[in-house]
C-alpha atoms as a PDB file:
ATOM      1  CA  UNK A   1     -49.288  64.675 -24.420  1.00  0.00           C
ATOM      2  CA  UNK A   2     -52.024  66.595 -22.482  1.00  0.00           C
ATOM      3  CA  UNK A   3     -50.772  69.849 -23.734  1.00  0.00           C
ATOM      4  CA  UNK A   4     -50.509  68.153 -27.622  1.00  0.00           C
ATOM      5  CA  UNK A   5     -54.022  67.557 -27.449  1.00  0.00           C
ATOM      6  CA  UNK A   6     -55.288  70.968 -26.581  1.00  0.00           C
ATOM      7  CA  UNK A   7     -53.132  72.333 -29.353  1.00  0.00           C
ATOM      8  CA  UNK A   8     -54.658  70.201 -31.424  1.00  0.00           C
ATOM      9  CA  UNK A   9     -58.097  70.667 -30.295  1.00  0.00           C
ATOM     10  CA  UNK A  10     -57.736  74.560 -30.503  1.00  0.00           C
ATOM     11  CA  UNK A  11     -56.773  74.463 -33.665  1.00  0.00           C
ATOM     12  CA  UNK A  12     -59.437  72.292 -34.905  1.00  0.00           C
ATOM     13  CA  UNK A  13     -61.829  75.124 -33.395  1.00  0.00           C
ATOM     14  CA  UNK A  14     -60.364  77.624 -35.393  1.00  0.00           C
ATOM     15  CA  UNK A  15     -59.824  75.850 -38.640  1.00  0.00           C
ATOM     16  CA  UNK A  16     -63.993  75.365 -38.306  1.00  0.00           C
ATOM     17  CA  UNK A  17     -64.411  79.160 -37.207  1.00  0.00           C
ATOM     18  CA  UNK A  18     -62.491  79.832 -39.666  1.00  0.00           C
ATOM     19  CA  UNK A  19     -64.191  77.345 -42.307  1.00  0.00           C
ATOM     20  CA  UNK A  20     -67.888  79.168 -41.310  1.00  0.00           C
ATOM     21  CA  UNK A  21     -66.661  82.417 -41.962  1.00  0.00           C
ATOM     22  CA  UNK A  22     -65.315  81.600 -45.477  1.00  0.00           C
ATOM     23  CA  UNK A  23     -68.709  79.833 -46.386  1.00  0.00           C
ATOM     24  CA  UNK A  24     -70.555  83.090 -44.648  1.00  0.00           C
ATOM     25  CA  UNK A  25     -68.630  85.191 -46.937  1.00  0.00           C
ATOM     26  CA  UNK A  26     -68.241  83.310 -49.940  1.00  0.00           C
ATOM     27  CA  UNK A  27     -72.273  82.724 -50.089  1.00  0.00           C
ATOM     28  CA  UNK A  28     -73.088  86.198 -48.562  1.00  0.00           C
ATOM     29  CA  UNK A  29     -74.805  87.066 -51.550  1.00  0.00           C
ATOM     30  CA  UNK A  30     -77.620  84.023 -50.750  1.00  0.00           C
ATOM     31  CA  UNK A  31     -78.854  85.950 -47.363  1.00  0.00           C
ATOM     32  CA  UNK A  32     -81.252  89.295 -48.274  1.00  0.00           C
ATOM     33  CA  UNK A  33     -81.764  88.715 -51.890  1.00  0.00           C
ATOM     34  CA  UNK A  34     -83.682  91.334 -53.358  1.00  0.00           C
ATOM     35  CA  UNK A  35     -84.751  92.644 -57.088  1.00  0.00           C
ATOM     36  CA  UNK A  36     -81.116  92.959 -59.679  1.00  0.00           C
ATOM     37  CA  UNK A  37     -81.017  95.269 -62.377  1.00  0.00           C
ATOM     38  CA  UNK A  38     -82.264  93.779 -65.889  1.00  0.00           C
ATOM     39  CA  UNK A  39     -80.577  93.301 -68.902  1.00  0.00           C
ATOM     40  CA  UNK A  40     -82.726  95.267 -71.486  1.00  0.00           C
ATOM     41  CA  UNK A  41     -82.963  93.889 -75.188  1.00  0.00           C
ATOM     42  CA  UNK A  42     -84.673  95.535 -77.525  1.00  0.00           C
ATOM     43  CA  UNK A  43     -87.974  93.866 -79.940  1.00  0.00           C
ATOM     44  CA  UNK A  44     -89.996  96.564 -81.277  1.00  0.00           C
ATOM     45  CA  UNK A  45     -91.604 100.129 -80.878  1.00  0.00           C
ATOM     46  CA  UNK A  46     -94.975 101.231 -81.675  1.00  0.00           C
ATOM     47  CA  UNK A  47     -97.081 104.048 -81.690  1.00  0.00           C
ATOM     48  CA  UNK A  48    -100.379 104.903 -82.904  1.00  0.00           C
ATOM     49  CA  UNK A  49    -101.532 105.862 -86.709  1.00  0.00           C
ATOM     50  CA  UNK A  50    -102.891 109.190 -87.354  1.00  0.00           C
ATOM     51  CA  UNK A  51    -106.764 109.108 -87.868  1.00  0.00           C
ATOM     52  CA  UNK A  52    -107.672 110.597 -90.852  1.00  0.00           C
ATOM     53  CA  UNK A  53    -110.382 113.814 -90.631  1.00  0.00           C
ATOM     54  CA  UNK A  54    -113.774 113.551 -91.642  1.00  0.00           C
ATOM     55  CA  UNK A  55    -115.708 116.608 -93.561  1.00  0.00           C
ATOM     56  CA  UNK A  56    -119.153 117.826 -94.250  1.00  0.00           C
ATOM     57  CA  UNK A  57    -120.893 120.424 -96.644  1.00  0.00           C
ATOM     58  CA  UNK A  58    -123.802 122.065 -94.875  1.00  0.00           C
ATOM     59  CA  UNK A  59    -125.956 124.761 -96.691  1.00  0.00           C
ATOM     60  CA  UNK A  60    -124.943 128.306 -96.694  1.00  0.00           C
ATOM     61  CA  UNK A  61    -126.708 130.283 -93.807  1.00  0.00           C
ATOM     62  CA  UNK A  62    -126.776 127.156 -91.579  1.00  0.00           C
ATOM     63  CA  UNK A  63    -126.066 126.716 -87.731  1.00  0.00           C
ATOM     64  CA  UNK A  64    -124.336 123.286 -87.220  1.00  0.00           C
ATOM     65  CA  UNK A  65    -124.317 121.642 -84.317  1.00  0.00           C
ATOM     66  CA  UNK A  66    -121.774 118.822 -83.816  1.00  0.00           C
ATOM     67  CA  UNK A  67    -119.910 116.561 -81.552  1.00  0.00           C
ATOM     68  CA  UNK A  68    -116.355 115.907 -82.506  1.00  0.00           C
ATOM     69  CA  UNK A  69    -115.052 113.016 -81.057  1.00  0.00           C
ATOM     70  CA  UNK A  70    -110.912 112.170 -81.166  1.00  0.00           C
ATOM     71  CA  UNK A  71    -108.663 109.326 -79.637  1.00  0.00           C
ATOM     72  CA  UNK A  72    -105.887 111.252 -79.299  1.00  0.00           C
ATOM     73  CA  UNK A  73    -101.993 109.488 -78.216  1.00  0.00           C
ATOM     74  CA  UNK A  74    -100.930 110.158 -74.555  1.00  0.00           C
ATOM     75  CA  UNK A  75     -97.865 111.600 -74.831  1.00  0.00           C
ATOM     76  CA  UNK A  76     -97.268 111.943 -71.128  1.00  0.00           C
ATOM     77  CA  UNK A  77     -97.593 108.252 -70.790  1.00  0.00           C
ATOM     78  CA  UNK A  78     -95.389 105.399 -72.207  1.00  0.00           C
ATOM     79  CA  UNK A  79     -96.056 101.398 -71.997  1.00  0.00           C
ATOM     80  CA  UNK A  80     -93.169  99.024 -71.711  1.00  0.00           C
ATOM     81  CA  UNK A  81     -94.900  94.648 -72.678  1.00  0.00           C
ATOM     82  CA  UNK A  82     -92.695  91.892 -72.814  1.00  0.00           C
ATOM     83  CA  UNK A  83     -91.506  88.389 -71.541  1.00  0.00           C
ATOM     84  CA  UNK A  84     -89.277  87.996 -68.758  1.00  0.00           C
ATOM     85  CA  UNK A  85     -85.783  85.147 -68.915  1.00  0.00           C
ATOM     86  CA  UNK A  86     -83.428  84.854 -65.797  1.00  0.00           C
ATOM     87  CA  UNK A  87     -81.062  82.543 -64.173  1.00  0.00           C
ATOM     88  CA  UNK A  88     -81.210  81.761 -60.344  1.00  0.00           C
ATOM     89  CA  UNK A  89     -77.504  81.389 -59.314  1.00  0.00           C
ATOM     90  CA  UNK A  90     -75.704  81.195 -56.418  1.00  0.00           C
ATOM     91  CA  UNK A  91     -72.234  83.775 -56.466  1.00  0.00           C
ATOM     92  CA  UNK A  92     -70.170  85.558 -54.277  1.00  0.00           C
ATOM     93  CA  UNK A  93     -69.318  89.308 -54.092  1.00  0.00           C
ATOM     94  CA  UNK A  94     -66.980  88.560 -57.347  1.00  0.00           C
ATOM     95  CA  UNK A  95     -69.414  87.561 -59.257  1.00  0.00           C
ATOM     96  CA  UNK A  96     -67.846  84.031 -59.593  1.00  0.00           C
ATOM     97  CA  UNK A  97     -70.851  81.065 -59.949  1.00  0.00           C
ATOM     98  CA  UNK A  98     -70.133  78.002 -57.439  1.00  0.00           C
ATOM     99  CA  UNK A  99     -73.908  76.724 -59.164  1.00  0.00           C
ATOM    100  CA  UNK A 100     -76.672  78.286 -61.755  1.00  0.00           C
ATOM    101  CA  UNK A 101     -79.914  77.210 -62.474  1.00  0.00           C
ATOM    102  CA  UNK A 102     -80.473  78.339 -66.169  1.00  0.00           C
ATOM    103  CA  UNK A 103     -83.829  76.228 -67.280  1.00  0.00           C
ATOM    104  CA  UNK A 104     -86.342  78.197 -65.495  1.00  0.00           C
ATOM    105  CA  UNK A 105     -89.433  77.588 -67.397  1.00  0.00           C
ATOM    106  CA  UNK A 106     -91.868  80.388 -66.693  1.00  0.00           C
ATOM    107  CA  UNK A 107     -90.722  82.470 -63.145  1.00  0.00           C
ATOM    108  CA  UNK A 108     -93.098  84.419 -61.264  1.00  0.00           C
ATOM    109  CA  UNK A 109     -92.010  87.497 -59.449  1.00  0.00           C
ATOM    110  CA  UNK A 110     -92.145  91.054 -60.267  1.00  0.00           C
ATOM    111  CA  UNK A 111     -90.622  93.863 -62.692  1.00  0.00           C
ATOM    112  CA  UNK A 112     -89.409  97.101 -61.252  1.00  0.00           C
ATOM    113  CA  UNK A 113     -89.264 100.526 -63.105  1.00  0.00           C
ATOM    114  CA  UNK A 114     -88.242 103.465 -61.697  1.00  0.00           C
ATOM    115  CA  UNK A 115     -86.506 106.992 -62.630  1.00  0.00           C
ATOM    116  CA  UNK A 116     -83.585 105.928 -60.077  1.00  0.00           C
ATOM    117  CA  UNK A 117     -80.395 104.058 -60.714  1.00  0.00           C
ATOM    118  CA  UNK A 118     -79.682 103.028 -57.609  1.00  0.00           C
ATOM    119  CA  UNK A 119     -82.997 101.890 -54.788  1.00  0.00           C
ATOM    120  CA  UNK A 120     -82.777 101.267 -51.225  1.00  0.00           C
ATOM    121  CA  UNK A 121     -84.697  97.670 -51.397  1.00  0.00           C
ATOM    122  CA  UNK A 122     -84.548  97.372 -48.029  1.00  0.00           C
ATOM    123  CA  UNK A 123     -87.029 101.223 -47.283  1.00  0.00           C
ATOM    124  CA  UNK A 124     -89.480  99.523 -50.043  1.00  0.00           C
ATOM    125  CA  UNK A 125     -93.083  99.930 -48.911  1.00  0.00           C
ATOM    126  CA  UNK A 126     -96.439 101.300 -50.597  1.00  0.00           C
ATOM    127  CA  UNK A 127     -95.559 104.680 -52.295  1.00  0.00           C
ATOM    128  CA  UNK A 128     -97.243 107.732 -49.893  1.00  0.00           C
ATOM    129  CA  UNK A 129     -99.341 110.586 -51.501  1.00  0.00           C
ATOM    130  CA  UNK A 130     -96.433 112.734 -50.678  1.00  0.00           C
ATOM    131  CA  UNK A 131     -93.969 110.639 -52.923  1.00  0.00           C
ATOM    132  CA  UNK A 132     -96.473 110.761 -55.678  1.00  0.00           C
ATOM    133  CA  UNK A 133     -97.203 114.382 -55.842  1.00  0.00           C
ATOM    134  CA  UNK A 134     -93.301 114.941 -55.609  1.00  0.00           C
ATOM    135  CA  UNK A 135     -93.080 112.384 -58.510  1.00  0.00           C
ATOM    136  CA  UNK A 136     -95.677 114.599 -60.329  1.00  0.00           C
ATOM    137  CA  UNK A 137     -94.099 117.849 -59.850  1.00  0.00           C
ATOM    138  CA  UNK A 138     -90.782 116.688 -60.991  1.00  0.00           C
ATOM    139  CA  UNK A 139     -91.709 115.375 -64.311  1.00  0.00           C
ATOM    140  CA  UNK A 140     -94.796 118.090 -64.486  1.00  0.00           C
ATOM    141  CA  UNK A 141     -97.616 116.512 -64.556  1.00  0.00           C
ATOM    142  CA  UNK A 142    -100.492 118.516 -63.257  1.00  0.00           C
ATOM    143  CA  UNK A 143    -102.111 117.616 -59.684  1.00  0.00           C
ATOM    144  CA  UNK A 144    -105.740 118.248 -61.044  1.00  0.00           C
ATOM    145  CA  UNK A 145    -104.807 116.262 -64.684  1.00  0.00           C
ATOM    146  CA  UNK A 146    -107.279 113.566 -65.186  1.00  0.00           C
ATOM    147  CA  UNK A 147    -104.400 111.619 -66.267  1.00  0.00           C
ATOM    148  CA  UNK A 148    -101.737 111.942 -63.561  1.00  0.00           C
ATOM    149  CA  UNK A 149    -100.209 109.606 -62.141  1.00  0.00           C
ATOM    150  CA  UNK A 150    -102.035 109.725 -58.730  1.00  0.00           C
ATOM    151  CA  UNK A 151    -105.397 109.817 -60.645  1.00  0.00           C
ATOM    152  CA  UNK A 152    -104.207 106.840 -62.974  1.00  0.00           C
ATOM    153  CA  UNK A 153    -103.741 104.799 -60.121  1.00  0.00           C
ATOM    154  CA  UNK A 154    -106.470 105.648 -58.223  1.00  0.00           C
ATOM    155  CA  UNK A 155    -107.834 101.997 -56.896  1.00  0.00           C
ATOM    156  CA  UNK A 156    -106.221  99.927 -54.309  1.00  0.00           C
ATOM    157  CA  UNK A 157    -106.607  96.646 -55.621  1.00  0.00           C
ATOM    158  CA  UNK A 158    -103.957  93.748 -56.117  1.00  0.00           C
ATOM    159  CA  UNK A 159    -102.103  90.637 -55.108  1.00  0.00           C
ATOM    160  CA  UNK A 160     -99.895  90.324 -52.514  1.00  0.00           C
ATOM    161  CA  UNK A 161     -96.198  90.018 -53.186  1.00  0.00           C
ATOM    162  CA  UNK A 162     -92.476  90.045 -51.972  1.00  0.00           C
ATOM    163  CA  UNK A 163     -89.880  92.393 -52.390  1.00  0.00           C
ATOM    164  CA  UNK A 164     -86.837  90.098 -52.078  1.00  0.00           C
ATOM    165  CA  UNK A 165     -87.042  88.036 -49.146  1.00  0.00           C
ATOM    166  CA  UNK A 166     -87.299  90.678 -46.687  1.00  0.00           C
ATOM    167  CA  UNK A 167     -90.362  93.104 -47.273  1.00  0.00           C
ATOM    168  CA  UNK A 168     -94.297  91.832 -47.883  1.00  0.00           C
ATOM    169  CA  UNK A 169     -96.433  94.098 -49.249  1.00  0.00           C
ATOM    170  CA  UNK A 170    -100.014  93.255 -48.447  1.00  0.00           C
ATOM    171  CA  UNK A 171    -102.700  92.552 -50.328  1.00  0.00           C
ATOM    172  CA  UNK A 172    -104.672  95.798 -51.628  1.00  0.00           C
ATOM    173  CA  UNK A 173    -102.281  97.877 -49.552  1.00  0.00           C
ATOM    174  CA  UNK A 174    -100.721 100.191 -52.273  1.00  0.00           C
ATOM    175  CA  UNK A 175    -102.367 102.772 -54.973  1.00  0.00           C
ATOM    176  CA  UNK A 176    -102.485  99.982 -58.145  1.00  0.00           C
ATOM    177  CA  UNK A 177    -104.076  99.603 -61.161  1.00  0.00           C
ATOM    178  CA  UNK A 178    -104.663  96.400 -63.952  1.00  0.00           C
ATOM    179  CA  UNK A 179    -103.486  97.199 -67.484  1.00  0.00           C
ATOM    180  CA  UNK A 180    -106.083  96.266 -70.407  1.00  0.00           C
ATOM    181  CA  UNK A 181    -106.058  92.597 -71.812  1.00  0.00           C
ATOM    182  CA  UNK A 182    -107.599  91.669 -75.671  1.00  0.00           C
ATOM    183  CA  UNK A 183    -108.004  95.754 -76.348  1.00  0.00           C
ATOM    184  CA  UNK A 184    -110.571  96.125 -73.510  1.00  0.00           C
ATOM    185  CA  UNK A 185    -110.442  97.501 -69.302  1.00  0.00           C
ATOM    186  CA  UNK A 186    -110.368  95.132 -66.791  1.00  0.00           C
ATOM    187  CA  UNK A 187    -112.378  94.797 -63.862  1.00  0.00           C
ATOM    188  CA  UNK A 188    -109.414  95.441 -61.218  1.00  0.00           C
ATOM    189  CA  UNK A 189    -109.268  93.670 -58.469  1.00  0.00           C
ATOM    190  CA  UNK A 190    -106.654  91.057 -56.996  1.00  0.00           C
ATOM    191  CA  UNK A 191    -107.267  88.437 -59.042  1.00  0.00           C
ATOM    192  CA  UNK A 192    -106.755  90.553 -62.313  1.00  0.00           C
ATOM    193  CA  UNK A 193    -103.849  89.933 -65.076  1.00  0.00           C
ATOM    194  CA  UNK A 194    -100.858  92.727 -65.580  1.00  0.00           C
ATOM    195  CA  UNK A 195    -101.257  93.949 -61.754  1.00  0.00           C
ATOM    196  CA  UNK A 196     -99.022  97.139 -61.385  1.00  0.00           C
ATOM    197  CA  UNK A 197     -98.781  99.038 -58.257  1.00  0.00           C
ATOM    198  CA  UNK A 198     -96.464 101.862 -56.589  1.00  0.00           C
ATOM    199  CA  UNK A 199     -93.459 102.042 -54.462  1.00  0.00           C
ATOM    200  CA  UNK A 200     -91.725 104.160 -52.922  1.00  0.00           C
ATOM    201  CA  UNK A 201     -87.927 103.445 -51.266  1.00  0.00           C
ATOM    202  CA  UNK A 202     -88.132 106.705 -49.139  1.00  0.00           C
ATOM    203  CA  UNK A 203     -87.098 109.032 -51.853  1.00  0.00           C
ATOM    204  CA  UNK A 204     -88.135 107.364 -55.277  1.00  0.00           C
ATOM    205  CA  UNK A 205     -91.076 106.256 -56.670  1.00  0.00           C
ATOM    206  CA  UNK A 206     -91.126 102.861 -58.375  1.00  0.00           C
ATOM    207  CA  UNK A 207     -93.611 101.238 -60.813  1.00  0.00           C
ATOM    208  CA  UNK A 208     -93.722  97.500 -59.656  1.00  0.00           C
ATOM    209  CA  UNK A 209     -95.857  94.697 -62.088  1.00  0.00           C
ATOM    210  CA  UNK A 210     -96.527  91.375 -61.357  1.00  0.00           C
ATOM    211  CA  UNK A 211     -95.070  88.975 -63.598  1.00  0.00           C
ATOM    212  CA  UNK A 212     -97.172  86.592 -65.555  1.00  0.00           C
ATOM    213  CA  UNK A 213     -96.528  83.509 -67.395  1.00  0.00           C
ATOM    214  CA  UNK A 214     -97.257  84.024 -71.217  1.00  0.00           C
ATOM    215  CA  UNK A 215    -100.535  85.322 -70.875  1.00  0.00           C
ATOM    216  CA  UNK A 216    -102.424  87.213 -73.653  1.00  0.00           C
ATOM    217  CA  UNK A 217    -101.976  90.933 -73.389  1.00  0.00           C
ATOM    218  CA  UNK A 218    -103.458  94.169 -74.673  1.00  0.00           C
ATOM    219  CA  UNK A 219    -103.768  92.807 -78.309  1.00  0.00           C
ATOM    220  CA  UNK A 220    -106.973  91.492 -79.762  1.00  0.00           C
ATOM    221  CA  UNK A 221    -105.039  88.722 -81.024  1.00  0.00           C
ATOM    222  CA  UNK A 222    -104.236  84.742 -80.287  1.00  0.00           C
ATOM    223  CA  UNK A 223    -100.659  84.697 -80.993  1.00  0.00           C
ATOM    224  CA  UNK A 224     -98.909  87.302 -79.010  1.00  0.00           C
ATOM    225  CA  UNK A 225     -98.274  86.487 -74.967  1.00  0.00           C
ATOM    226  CA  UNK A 226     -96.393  88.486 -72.759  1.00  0.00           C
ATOM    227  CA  UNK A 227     -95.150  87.784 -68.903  1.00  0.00           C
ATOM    228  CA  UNK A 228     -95.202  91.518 -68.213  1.00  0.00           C
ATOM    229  CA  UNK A 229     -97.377  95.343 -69.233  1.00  0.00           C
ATOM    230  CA  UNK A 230     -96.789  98.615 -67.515  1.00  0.00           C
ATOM    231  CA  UNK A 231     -97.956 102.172 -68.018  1.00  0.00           C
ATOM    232  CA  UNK A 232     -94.977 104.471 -67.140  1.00  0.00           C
ATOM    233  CA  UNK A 233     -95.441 108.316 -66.955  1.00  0.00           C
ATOM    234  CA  UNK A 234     -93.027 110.319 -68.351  1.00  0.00           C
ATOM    235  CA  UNK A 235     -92.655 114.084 -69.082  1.00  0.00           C
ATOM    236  CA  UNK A 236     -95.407 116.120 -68.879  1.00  0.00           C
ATOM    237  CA  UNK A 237     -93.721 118.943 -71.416  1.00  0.00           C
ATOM    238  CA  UNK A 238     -94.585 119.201 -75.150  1.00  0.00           C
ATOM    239  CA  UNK A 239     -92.411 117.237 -78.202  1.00  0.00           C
ATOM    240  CA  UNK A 240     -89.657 115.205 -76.502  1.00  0.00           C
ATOM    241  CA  UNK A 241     -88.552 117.720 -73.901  1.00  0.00           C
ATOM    242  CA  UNK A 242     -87.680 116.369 -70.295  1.00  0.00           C
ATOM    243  CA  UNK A 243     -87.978 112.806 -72.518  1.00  0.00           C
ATOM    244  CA  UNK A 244     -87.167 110.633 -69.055  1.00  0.00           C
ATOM    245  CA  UNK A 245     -85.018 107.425 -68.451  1.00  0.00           C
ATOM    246  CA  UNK A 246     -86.331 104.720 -66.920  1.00  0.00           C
ATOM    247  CA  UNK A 247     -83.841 101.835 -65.087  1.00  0.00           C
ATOM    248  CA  UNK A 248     -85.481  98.184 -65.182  1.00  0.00           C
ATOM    249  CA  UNK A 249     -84.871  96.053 -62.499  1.00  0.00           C
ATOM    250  CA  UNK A 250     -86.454  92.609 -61.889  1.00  0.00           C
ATOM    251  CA  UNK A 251     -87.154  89.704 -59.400  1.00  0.00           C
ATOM    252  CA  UNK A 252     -87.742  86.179 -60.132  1.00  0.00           C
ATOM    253  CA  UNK A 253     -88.446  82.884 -58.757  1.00  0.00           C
ATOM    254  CA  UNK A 254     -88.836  79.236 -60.246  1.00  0.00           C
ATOM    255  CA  UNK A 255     -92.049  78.339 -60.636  1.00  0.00           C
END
C-alpha cells in the first residue's frame, strides 16, 4: 500500500511538471514581447505641384539685382502618415489563438521603420553617431548636407518609451526630432506631437515614432487625424536610383 502511494504521488509530480512545461511552451510567446512586423495597406500618395515661374521685363542696358526664392521637393527624404489598428492576442509558436482582444480603441505604442527585414529587438538602444554616419554613407547622403540625416535629427528631445517589455529608452536620451502639425514647426521638446527618434539594434538603424491617438497632423485642415508621421531618408542619388525599401514594424498597447 506504502509503495502504491509513492507511485501515485510520483506520478502526480510529473503529470504537474509536466502540465507547467506545456503551459510554458504553449504561452511562450506571452514572455519578451517585443515590436511584430505590420501589415501595410495602402490609402494614398502625394507629392508636391510644380510652382509656376515668374518673369520680368527690365530696360535694355540695365543691371538687375534679384533674389530668387524656390521651395523645392526633397527628394532624398520621404514621409510615411497614417492611423495605426492591431489586435492584442495571446498564441503559441503555431500561430494558433487560445484568446484575442480585437476592440482596441485607440493603442499607444510606437511604429518602427527601418531598411532591415529582420532586427535584433533585444540590442535596441539610442542609435550611436557611428550607426548614423554608416547609415549615411550607405544610402549617400553627404556628412556636411544640411539635410542629412544626422543634421535632421539634430535635438535630443522626446518622451520616454518601451521597446517591448524588455528595453526603456529614456527620456531625451536619443538624437529625435517632432514632425510639423497644421503646416507649421513645432517647438520640440518631450511633450510635442509626432515624436520620432533613432535606433540602432547594433547593426541597423531604425526610425522609431510615437504613436498618437487621432491627432491632427501636418495638414492645415479639421478633418484629417492621423495616429502616426515620420520623415524617412532614402537615396541620396538623382531620379529613382538606389529608390530604398523600407520594412514597417509596430508595437501596441490598449489604452
Amino acid at each position: 500500500m506504502k509503495n502504491m502511494k509513492i507511485a501515485i504521488k510520483k506520478k502526480t509530480v510529473n503529470l504537474v511538471i509536466a502540465l507547467a512545461i506545456t503551459l510554458i511552451a504553449l504561452f511562450s510567446v506571452v514572455f519578451g514581447a517585443e515590436p511584430d512586423g505590420a501589415a501595410v495597406t495602402y490609402i494614398s500618395n502625394s507629392t508636391k505641384n510644380a510652382t509656376p515661374p515668374q518673369s520680368r521685363n527690365d530696360s535694355k542696358g540695365t543691371i538687375t539685382t534679384l533674389v530668387l526664392t524656390a521651395v523645392q521637393q526633397n527628394t532624398k527624404w520621404k514621409a510615411y502618415v497614417g492611423n495605426v489598428t492591431g489586435t492584442l492576442v495571446l498564441k503559441d509558436s503555431s500561430d494558433y489563438s487560445i484568446y484575442e482582444w480585437t476592440a482596441l480603441g485607440n493603442p499607444t505604442g510606437e511604429v518602427y521603420i527601418t531598411r532591415n527585414e529582420t532586427i535584433t529587438w533585444a540590442n535596441i538602444k539610442c542609435a550611436n553617431s557611428t550607426i548614423i554616419e554608416n547609415e549615411q554613407t550607405a544610402i549617400n547622403h553627404s556628412s556636411i548636407a544640411s539635410d542629412n540625416i544626422n543634421s535632421t535629427f539634430s535635438n535630443i528631445a522626446h518622451t520616454s518609451f518601451w521597446v517591448g517589455d524588455i528595453t526603456q529608452i529614456a527620456s531625451s536620451s536619443c538624437q529625435s526630432t517632432a514632425t510639423w502639425v497644421n503646416d507649421s514647426s513645432q517647438t520640440i521638446d518631450e511633450n510635442a506631437l509626432f515624436q520620432e527618434i533613432l535606433l540602432q539594434d547594433d547593426l541597423n538603424l531604425i526610425y522609431a515614432t510615437i504613436l498618437e491617438q487621432d491627432e491632427f497632423g501636418y495638414r492645415n485642415d479639421s478633418s484629417t487625424t492621423y495616429d502616426f508621421q515620420a520623415i524617412i531618408a532614402d537615396s541620396g542619388l538623382p531620379g529613382s536610383e538606389g529608390q530604398i525599401t523600407y520594412y514597417f514594424y509596430v508595437e501596441i498597447q490598449s489604452s
